[in-house]
C-alpha atoms as a PDB file:
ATOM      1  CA  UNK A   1      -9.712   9.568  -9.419  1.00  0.00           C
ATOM      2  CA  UNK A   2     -10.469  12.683 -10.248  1.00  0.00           C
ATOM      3  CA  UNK A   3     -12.938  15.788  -9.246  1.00  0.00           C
ATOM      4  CA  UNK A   4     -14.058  19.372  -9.174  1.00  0.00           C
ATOM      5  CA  UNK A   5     -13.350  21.397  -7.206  1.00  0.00           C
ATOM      6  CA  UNK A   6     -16.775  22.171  -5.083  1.00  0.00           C
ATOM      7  CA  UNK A   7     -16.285  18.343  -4.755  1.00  0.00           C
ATOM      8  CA  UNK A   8     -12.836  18.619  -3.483  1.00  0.00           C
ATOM      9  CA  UNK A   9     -13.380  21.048  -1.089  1.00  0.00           C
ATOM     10  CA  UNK A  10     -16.815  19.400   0.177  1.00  0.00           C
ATOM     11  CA  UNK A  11     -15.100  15.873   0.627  1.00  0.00           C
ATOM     12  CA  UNK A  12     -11.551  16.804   1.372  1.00  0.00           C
ATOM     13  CA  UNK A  13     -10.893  14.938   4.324  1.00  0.00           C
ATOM     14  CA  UNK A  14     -12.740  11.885   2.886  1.00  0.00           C
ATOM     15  CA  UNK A  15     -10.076  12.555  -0.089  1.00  0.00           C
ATOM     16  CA  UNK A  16      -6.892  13.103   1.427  1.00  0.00           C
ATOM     17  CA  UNK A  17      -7.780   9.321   3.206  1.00  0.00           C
ATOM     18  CA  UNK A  18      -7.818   8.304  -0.254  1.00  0.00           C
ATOM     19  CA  UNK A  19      -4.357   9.484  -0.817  1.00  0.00           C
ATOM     20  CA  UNK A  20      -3.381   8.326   2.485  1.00  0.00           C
ATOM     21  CA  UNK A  21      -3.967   4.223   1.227  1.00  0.00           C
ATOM     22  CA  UNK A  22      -1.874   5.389  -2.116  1.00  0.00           C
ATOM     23  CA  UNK A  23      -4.756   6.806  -4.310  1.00  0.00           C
ATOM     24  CA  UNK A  24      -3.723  10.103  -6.772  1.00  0.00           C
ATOM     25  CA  UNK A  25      -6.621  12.598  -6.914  1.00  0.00           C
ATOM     26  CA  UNK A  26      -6.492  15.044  -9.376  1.00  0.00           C
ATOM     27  CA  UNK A  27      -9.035  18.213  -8.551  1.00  0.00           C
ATOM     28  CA  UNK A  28     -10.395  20.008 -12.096  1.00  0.00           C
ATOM     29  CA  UNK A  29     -11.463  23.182 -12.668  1.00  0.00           C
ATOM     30  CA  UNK A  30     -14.055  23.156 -15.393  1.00  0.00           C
ATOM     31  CA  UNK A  31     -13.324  19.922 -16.514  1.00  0.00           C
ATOM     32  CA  UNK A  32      -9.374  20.619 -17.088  1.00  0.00           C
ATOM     33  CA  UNK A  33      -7.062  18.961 -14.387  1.00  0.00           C
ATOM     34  CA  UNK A  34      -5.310  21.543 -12.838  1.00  0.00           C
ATOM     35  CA  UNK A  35      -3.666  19.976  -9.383  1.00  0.00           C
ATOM     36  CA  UNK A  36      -2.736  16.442  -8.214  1.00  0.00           C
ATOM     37  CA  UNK A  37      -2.844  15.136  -4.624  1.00  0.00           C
ATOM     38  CA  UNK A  38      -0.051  12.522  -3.717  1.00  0.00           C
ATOM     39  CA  UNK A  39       1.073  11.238  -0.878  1.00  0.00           C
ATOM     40  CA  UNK A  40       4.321  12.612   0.563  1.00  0.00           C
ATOM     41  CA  UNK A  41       6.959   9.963   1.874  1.00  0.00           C
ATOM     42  CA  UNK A  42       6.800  10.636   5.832  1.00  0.00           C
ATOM     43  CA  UNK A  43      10.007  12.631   7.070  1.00  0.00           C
ATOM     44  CA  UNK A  44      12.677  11.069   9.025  1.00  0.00           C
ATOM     45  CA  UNK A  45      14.005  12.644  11.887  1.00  0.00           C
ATOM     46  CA  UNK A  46      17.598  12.355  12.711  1.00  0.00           C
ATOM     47  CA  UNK A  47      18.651  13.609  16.594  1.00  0.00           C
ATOM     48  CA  UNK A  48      21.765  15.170  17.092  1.00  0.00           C
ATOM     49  CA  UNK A  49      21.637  16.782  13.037  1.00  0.00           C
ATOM     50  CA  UNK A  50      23.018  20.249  14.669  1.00  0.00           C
ATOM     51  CA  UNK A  51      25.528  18.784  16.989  1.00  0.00           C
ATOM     52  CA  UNK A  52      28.882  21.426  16.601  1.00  0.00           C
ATOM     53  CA  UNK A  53      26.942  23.771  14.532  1.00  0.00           C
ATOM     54  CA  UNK A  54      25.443  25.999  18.174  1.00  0.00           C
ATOM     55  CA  UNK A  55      27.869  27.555  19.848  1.00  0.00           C
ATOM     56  CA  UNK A  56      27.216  29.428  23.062  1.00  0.00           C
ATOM     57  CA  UNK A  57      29.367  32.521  24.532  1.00  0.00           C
ATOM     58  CA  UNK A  58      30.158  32.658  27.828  1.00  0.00           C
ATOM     59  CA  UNK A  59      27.297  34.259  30.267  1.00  0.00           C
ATOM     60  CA  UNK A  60      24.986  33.424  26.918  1.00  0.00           C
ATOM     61  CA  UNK A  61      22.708  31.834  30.044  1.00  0.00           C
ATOM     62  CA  UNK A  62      22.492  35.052  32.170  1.00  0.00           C
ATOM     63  CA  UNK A  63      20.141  37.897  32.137  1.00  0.00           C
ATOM     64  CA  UNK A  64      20.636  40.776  29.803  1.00  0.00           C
ATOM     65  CA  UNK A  65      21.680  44.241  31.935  1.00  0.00           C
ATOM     66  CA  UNK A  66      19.406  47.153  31.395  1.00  0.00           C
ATOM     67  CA  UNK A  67      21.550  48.532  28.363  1.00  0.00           C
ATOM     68  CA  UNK A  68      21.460  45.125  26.755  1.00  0.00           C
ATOM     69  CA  UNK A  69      17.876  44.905  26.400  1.00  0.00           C
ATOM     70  CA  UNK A  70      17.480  48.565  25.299  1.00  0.00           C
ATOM     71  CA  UNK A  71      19.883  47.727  22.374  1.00  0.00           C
ATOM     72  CA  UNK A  72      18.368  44.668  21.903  1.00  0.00           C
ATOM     73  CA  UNK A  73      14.987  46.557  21.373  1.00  0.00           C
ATOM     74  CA  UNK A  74      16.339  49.236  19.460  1.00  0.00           C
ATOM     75  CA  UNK A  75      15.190  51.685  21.832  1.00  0.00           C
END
């Protein structure tokens, strides 16, 4: 299917359904195609992807001391 782009941005939501059930839109600017909408595979998560990559220093948990924060800050 393809449309302008008033079109495009009056039905976009009725459009991106459209692309939703598999349909490629292509929006036009004056008649010449200049973008295609396609649906995007959904992303799969995967728990656990940063497991051994975060390490923590001991007291990491505590609150920072007066000087700490003031560095932090860059005061």
């Amino acid at each position: 299917m393809e449309v302008n782009i008033h079109e495009a941005k009056t039905h976009l939501s009725k459009l991106i359904e459209r692309v939703q059930m598999g349909e490629e839109v292509i929006i036009a600017r004056a008649g010449e195609p200049v973008v295609k909408m396609i649906r995007l595979a959904p992303r799969k998560r995967i728990l656990g992807h940063a497991a051994g990559k975060i390490r923590f220093t001991e007291g990491w948990e505590k609150p920072l001391t007066e000087a700490e924060l003031h560095r932090f800050l860059g005061e």
